[in-house]
C-alpha atoms as a PDB file:
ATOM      1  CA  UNK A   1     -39.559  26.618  -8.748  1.00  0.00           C
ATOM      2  CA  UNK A   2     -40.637  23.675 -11.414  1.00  0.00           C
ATOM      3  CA  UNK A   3     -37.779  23.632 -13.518  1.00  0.00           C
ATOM      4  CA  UNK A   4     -34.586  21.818 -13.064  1.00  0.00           C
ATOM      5  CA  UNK A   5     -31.775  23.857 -12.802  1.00  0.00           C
ATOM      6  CA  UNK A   6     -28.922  21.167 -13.335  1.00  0.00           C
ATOM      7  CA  UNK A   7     -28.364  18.071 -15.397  1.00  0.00           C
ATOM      8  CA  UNK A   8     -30.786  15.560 -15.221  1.00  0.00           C
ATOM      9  CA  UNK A   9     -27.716  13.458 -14.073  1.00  0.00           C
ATOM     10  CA  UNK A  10     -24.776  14.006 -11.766  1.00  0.00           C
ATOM     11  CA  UNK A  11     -21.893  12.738 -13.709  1.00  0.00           C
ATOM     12  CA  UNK A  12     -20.420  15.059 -16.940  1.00  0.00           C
ATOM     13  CA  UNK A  13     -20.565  11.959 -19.467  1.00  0.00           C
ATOM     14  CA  UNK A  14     -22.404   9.029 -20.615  1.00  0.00           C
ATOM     15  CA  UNK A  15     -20.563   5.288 -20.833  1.00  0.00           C
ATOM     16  CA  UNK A  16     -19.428   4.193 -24.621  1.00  0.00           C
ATOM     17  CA  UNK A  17     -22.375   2.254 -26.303  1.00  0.00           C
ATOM     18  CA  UNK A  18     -24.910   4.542 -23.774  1.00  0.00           C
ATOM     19  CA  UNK A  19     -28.004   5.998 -26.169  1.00  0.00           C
ATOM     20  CA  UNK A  20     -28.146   9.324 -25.039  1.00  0.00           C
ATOM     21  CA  UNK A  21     -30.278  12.800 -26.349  1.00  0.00           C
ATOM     22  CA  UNK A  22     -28.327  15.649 -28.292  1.00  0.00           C
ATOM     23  CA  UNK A  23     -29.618  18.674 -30.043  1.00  0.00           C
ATOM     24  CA  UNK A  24     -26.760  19.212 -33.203  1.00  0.00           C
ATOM     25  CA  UNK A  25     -25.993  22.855 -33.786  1.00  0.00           C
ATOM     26  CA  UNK A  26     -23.512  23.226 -36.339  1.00  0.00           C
ATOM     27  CA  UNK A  27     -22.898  21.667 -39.361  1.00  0.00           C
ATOM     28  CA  UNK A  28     -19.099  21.955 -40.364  1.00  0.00           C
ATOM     29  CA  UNK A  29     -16.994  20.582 -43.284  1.00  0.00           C
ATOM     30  CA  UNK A  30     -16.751  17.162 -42.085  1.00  0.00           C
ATOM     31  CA  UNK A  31     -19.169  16.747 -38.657  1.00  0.00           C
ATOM     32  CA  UNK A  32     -21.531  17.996 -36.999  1.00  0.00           C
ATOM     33  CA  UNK A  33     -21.609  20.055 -33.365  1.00  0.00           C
ATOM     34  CA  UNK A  34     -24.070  19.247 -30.891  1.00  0.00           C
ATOM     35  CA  UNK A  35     -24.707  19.420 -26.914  1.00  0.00           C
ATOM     36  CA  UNK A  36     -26.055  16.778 -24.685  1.00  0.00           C
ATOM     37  CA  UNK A  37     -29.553  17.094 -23.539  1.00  0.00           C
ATOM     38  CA  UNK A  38     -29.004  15.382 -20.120  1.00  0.00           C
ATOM     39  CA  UNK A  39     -24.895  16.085 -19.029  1.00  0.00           C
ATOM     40  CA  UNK A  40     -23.148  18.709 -19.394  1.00  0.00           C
ATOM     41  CA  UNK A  41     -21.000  17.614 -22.236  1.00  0.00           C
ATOM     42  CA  UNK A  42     -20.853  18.155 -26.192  1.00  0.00           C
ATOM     43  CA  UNK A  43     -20.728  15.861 -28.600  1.00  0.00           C
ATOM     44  CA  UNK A  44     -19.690  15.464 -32.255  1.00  0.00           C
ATOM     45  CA  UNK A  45     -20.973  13.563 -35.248  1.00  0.00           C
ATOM     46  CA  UNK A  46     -18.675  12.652 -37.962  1.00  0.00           C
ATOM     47  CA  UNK A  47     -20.810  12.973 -41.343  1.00  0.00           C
ATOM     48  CA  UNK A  48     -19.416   9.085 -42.059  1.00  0.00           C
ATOM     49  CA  UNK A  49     -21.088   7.985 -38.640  1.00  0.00           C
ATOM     50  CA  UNK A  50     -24.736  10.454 -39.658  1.00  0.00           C
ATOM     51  CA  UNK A  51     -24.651   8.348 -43.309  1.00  0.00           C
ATOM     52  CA  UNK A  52     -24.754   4.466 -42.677  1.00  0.00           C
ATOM     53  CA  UNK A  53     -27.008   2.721 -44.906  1.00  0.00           C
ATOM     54  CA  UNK A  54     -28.551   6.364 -45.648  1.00  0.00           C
ATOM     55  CA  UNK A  55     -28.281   8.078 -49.222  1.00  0.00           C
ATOM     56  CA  UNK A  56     -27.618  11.842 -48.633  1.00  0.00           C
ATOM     57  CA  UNK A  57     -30.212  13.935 -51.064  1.00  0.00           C
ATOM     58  CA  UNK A  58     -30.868  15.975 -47.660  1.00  0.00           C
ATOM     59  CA  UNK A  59     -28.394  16.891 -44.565  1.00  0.00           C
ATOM     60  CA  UNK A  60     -31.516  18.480 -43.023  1.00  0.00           C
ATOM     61  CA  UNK A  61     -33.498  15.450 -43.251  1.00  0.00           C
ATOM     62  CA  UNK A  62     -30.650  13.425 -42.236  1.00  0.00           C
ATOM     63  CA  UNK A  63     -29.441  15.541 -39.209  1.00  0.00           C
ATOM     64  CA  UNK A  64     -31.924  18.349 -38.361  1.00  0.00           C
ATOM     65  CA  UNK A  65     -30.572  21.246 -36.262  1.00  0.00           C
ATOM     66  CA  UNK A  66     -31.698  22.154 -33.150  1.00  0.00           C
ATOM     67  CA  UNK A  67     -33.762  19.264 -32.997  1.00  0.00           C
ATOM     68  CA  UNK A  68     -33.406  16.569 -30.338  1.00  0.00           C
ATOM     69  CA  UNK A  69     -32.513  13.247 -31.605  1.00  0.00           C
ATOM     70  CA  UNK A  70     -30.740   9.980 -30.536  1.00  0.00           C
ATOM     71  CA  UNK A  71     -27.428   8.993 -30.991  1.00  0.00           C
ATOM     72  CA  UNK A  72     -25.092   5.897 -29.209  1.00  0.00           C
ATOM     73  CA  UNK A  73     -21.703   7.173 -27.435  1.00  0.00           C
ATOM     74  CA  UNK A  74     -18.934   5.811 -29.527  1.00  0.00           C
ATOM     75  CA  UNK A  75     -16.165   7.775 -27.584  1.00  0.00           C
ATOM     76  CA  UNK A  76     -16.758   8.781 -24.299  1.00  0.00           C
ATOM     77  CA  UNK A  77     -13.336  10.052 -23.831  1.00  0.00           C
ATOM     78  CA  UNK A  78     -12.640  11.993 -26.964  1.00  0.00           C
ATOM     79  CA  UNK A  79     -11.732  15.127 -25.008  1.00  0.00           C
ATOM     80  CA  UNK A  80     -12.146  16.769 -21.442  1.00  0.00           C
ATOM     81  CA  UNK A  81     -15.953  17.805 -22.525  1.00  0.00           C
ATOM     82  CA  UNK A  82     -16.916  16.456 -26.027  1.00  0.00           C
ATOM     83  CA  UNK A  83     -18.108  12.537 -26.809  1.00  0.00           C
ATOM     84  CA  UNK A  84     -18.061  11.441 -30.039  1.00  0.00           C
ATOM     85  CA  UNK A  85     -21.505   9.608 -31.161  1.00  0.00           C
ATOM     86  CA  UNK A  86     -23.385   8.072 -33.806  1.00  0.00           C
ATOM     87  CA  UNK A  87     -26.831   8.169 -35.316  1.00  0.00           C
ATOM     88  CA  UNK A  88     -29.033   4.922 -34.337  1.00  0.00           C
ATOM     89  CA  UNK A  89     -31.533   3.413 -36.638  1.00  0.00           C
ATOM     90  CA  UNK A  90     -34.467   1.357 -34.152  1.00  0.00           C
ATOM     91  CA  UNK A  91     -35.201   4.161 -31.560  1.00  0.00           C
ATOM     92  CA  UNK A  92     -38.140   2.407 -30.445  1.00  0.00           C
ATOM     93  CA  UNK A  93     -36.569   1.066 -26.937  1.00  0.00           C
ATOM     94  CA  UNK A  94     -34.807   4.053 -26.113  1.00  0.00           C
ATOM     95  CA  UNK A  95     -37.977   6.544 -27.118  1.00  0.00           C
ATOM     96  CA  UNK A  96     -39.831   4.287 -24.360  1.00  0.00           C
ATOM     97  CA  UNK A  97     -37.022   4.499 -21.694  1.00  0.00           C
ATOM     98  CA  UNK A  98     -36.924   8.036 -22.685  1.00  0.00           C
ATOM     99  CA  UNK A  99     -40.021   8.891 -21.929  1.00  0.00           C
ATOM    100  CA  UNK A 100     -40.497   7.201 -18.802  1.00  0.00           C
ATOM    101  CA  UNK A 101     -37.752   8.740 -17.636  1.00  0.00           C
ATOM    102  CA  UNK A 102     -39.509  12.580 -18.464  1.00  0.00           C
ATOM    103  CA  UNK A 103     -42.387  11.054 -16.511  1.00  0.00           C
ATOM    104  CA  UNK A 104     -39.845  10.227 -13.443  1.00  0.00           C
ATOM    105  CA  UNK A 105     -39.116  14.596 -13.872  1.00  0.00           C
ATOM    106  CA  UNK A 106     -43.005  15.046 -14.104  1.00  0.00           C
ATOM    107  CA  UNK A 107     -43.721  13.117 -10.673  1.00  0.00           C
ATOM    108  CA  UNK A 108     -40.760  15.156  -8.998  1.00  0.00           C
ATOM    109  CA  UNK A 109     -42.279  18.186 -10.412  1.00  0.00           C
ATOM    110  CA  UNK A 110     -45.193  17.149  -8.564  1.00  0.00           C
ATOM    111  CA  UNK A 111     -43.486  16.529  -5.231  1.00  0.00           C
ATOM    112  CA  UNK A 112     -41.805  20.388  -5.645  1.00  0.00           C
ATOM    113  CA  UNK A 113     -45.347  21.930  -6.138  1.00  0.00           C
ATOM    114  CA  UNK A 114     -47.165  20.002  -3.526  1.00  0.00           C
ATOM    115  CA  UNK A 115     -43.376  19.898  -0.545  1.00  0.00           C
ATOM    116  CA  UNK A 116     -43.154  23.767  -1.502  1.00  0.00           C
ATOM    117  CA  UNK A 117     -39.619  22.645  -1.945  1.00  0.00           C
ATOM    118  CA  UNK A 118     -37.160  23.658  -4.472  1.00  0.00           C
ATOM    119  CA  UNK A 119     -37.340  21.374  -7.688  1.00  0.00           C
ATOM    120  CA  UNK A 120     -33.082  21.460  -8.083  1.00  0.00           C
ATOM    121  CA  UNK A 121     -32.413  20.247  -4.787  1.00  0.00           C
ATOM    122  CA  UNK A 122     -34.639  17.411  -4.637  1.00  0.00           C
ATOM    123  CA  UNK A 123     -33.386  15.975  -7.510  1.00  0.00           C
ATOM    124  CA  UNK A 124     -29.454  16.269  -6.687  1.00  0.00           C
ATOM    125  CA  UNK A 125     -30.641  14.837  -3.192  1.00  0.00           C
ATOM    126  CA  UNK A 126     -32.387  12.116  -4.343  1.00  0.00           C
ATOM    127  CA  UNK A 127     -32.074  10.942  -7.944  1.00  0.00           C
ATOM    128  CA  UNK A 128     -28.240  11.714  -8.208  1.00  0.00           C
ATOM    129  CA  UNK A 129     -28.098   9.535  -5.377  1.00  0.00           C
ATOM    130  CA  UNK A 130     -30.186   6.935  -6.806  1.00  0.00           C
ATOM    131  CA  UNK A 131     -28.718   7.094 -10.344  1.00  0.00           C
ATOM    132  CA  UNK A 132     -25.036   6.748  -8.532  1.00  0.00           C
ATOM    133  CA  UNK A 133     -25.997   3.149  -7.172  1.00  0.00           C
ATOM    134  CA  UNK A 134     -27.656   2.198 -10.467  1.00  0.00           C
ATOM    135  CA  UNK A 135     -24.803   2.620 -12.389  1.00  0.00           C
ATOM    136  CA  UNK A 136     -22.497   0.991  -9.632  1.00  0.00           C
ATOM    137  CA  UNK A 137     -24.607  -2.168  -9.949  1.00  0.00           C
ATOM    138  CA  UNK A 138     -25.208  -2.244 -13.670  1.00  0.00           C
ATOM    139  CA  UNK A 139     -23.288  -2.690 -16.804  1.00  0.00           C
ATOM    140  CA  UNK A 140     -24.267  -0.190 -19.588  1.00  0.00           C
ATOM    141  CA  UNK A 141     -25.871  -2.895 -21.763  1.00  0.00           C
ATOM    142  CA  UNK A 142     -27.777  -4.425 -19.223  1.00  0.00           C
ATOM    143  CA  UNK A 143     -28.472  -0.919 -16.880  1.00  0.00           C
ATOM    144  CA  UNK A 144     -32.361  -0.430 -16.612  1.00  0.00           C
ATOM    145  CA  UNK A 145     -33.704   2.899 -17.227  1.00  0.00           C
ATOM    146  CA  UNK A 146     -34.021   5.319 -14.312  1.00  0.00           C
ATOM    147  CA  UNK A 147     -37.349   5.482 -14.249  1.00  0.00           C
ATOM    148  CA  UNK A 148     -37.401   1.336 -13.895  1.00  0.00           C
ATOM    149  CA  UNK A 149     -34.749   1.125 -11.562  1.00  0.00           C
ATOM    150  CA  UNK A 150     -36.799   3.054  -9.063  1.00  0.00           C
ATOM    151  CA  UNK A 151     -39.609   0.935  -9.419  1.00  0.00           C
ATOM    152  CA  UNK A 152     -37.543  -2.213  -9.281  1.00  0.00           C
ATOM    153  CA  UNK A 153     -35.511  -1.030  -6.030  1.00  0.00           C
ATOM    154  CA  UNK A 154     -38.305   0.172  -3.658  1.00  0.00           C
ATOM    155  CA  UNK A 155     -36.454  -0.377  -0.581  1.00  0.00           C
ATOM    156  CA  UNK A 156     -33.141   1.431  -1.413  1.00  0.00           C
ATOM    157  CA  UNK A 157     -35.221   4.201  -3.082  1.00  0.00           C
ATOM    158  CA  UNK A 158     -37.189   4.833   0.246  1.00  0.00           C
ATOM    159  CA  UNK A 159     -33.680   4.601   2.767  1.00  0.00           C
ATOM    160  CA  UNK A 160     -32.533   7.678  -0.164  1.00  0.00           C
ATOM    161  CA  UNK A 161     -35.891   9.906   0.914  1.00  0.00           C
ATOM    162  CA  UNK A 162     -35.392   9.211   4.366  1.00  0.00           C
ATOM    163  CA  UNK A 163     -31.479  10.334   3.970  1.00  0.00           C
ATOM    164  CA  UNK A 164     -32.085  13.501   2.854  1.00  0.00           C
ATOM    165  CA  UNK A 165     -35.172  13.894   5.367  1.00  0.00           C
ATOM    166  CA  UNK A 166     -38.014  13.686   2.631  1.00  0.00           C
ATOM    167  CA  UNK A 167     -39.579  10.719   3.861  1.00  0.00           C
ATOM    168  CA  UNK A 168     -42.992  11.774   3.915  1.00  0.00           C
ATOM    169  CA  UNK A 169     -42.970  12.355  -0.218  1.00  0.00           C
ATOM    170  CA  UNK A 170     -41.732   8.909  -0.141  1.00  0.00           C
ATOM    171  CA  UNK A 171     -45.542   7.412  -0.509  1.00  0.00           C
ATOM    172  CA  UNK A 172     -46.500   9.777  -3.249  1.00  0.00           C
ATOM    173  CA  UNK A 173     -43.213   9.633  -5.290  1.00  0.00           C
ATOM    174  CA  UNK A 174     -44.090   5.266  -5.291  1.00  0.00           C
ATOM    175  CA  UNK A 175     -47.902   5.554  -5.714  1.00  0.00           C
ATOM    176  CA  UNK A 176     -47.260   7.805  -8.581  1.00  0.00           C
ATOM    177  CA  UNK A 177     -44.889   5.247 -10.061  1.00  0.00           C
ATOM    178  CA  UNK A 178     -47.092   2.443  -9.856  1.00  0.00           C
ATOM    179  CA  UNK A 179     -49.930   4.632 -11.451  1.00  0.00           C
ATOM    180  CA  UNK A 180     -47.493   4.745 -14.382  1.00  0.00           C
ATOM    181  CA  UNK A 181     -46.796   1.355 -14.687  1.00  0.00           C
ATOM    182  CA  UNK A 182     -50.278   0.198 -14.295  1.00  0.00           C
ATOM    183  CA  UNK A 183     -51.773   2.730 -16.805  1.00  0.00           C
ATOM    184  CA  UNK A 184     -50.580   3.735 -20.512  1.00  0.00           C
ATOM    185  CA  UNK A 185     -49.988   6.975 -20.519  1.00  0.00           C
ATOM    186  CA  UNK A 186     -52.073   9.083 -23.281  1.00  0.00           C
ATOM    187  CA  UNK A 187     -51.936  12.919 -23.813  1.00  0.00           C
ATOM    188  CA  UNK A 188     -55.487  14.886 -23.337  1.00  0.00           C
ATOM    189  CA  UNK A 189     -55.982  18.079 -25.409  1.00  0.00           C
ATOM    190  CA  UNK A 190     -58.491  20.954 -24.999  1.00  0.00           C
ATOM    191  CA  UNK A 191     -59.131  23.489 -28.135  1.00  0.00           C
ATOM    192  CA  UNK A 192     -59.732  27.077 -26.398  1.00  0.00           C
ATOM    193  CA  UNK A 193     -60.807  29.867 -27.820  1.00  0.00           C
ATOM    194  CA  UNK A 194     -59.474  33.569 -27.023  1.00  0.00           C
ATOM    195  CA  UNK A 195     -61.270  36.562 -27.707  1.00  0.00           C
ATOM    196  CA  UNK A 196     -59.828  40.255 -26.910  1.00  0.00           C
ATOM    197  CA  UNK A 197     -60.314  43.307 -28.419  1.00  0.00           C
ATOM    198  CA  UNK A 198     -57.314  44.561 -26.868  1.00  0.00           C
ATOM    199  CA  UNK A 199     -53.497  44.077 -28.379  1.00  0.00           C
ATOM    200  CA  UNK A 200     -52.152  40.599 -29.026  1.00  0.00           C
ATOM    201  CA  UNK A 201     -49.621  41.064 -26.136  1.00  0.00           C
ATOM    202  CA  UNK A 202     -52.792  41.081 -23.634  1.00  0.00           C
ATOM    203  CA  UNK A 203     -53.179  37.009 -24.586  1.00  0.00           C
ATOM    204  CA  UNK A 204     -49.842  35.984 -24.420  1.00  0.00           C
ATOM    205  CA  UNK A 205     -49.580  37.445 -21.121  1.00  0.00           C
ATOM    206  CA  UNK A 206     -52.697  35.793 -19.830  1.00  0.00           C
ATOM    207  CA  UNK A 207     -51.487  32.531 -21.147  1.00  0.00           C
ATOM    208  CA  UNK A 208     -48.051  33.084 -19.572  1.00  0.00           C
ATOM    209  CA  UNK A 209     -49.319  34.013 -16.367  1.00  0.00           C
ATOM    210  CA  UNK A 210     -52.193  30.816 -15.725  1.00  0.00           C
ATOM    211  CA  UNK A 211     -49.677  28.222 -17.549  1.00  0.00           C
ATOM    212  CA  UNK A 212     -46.784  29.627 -15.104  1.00  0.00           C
ATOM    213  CA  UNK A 213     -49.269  27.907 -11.497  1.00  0.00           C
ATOM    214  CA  UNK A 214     -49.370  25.027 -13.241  1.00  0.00           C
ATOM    215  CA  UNK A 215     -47.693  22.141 -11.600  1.00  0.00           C
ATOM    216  CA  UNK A 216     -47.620  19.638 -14.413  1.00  0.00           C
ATOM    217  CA  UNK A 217     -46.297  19.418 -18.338  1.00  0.00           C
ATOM    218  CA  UNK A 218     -48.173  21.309 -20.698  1.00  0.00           C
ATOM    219  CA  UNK A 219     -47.921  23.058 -23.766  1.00  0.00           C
ATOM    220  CA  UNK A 220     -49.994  25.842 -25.220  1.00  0.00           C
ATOM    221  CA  UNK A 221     -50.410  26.169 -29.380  1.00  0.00           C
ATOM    222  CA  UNK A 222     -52.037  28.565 -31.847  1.00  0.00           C
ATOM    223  CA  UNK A 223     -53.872  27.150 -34.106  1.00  0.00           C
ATOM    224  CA  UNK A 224     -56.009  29.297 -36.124  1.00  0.00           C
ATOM    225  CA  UNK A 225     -57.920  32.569 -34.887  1.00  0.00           C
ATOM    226  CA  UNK A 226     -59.136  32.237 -32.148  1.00  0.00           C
ATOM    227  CA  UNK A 227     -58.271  28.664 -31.074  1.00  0.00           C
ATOM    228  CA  UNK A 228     -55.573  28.032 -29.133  1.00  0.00           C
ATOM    229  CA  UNK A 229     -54.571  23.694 -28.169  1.00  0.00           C
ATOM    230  CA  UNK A 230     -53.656  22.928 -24.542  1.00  0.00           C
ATOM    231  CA  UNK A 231     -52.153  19.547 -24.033  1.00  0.00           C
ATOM    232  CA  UNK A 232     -50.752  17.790 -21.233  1.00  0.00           C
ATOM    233  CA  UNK A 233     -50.129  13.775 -20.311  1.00  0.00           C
ATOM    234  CA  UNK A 234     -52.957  11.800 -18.049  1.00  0.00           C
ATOM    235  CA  UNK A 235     -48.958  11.014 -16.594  1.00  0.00           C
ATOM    236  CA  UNK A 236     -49.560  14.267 -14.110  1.00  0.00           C
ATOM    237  CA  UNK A 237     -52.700  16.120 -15.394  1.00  0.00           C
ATOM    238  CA  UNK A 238     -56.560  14.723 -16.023  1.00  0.00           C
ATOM    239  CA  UNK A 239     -59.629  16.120 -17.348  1.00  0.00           C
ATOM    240  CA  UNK A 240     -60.165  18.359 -14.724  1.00  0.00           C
ATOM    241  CA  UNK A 241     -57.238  20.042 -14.573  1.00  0.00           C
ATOM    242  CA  UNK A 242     -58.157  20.697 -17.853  1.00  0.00           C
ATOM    243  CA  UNK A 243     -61.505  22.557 -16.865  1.00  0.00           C
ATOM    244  CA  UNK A 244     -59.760  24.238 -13.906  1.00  0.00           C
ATOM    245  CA  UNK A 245     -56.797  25.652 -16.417  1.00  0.00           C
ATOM    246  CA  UNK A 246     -59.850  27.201 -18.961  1.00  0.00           C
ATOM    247  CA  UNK A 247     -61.843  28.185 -15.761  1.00  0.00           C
ATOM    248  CA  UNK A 248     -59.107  30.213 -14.489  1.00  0.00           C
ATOM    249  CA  UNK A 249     -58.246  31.685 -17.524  1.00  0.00           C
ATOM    250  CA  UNK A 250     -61.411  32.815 -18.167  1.00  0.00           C
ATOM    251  CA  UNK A 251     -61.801  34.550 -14.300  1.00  0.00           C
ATOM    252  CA  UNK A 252     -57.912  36.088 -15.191  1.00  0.00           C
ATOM    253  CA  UNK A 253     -59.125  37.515 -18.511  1.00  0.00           C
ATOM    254  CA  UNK A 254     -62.270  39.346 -17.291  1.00  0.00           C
ATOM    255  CA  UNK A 255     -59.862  41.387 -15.064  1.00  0.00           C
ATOM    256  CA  UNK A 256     -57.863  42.975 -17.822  1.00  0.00           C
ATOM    257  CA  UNK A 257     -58.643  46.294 -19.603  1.00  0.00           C
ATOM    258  CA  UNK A 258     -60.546  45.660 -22.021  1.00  0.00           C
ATOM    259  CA  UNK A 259     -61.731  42.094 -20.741  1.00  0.00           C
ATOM    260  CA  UNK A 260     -60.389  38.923 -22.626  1.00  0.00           C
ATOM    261  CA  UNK A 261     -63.710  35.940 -23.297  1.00  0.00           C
ATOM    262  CA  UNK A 262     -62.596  32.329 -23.019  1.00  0.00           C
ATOM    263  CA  UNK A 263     -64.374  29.637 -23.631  1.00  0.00           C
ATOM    264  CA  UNK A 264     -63.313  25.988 -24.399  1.00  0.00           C
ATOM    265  CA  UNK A 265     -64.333  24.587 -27.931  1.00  0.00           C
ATOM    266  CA  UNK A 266     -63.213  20.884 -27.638  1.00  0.00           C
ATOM    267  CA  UNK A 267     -62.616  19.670 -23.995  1.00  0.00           C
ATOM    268  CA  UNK A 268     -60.139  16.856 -22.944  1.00  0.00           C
ATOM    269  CA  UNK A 269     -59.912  14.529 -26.106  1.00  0.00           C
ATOM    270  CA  UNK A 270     -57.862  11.722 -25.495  1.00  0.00           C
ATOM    271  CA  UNK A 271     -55.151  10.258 -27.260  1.00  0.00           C
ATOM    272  CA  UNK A 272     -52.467   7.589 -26.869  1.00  0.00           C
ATOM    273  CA  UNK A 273     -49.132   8.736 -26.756  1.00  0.00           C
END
C-alpha cells in the first residue's frame, strides 16, 4: 500500500513559532478555518494575522481555499485540537525543508514497494521514532528538518531500522539520501498522446490502473486532445521509468474493447524544480 495512512508525524501539534502546512477551508466573519496538513490538528487564522503589510482588494488572493500554504504557530495551545497561526512572508527556507521532507516520504515509498511491506507501519516504526529524538535534542528555532536530521544522524538512524527489524532497508533508505543531497532534484515530463474510439471512461481507467503499480510520485494532466503530461521528480523516477510507464500503457490499452493507441509525443524533458 503506497500511501500513508497516518500523520506524517506522531505528536497532535506543532511547537509555537514552528512553520507548518494548512489547507484553510472556511472563511468566517472574522478568521479563517483550516486543518493541518501534517498533525492531526486545526488551525485558525485571524483576518488581522492574514493582513500584515498586505492591502486587502482580494481575500482569495490573500488566503486561497483549499489550497496549501504556510503559516507560523502563534498558539499552540489555543484549544484541545485547534492552533492559532499566522501567514509568513519569505517562504523560501521552509518551501526547501518542505520539500525535502516529501522526498524523505518518496524514498519510504520506495522501501514499501521494493520490502512488500506496508507503507503506514514503516513510517510509525521508524520516522516517529526518529522525529521523537529530534525534537528531544532540538529547540524549535534551531531543529533541522527531518529530512536533514536523518542525514546528519546516520548512526542513531541505522540502531532505529535495526529496532524494528528492518535493517536490511537500512543501506537503501541512506544511499537514497545521499543521492539527494548530492544531486538537485529536477522534475522530468513526458507529453502522451491517447487515442480511443471507445467512451472517455475507457482512458481514465487505463490511466488509473498503470499509474496505480507505480512506486514513485507522479501526476497525470490533460492538456489538450489527445495529449495527456506525465511528470514525476529524478528524486524517485528517471527517464526510463518514463518509457516503461508509456510502454505499459500502450500493451494495457491494446487489450481493451475497442483498443486504446498510445504513443509518447515529447519524452522525458527536464526541468529544475
Amino acid at each position: 500500500m503506497l500511501k500513508l495512512e497516518c500523520p506524517f508525524y506522531e505528536i497532535n501539534k506543532p511547537s509555537n513559532t514552528e512553520v507548518v502546512l494548512v489547507t484553510f477551508t472556511n472563511r468566517g466573519k472574522s478568521f479563517f478555518d483550516g486543518k493541518l496538513e501534517e498533525y492531526n490538528c486545526n488551525a485558525f487564522l485571524n483576518f488581522s494575522d492574514a493582513t500584515k503589510k498586505r492591502t486587502v482588494t482580494s481575500w482569495n488572493k490573500i488566503v486561497p481555499l483549499d489550497k496549501v500554504m504556510f503559516a507560523r504557530v502563534d498558539d499552540s495551545e489555543y484549544s484541545k485540537d485547534i492552533v492559532q497561526v499566522s501567514l509568513i512572508d519569505d517562504k523560501e527556507k521552509e518551501l526547501i525543508d518542505f520539500t525535502k521532507n516529501n522526498s524523505l516520504l518518496s524514498i519510504f515509498k520506495k522501501l514499501s514497494y521494493v520490502s512488500k511491506k506496508d507503507l503506514t507501519s514503516l513510517w510509525k516504526n521508524i520516522i516517529y521514532k526518529i522525529d521523537e529524538n529530534r525534537r528531544r535534542e532540538y529547540d524549535v528555532d534551531s531543529m533541522p528538518c527531518l529530512f536533514d536530521y536523518c542525514n546528519q544522524e546516520k548512526d542513531f538512524v541505522e540502531s532505529v531500522f535495526k529496532s524494528c527489524d528492518n535493517s536490511e532497508l537500512f543501506e537503501l533508505f541512506f544511499n537514497n539520501i545521499e543521492k539527494l543531497t548530492k544531486e538537485k532534484p529536477y522534475k522530468i515530463t513526458s507529453q502522451v498522446e491517447i487515442i480511443s474510439n471507445g467512451p472517455i471512461q475507457n482512458t481514465i481507467n487505463l490511466i488509473r490502473s498503470v499509474m496505480s503499480t507505480l512506486e514513485y510520485e507522479n501526476s497525470m494532466k490533460y492538456q489538450s486532445a489527445p495529449i495527456f503530461s506525465f511528470q514525476t521528480n529524478s528524486i524517485d523516477s528517471s527517464d526510463e521509468d518514463h518509457k516503461k510507464f508509456i510502454d505499459t500503457l500502450s500493451k494495457e490499452g491494446q487489450k481493451l474493447n475497442p483498443k486504446t493507441f498510445v504513443r509518447s509525443t515529447s519524452m522525458a524533458v527536464q526541468e529544475k524544480v
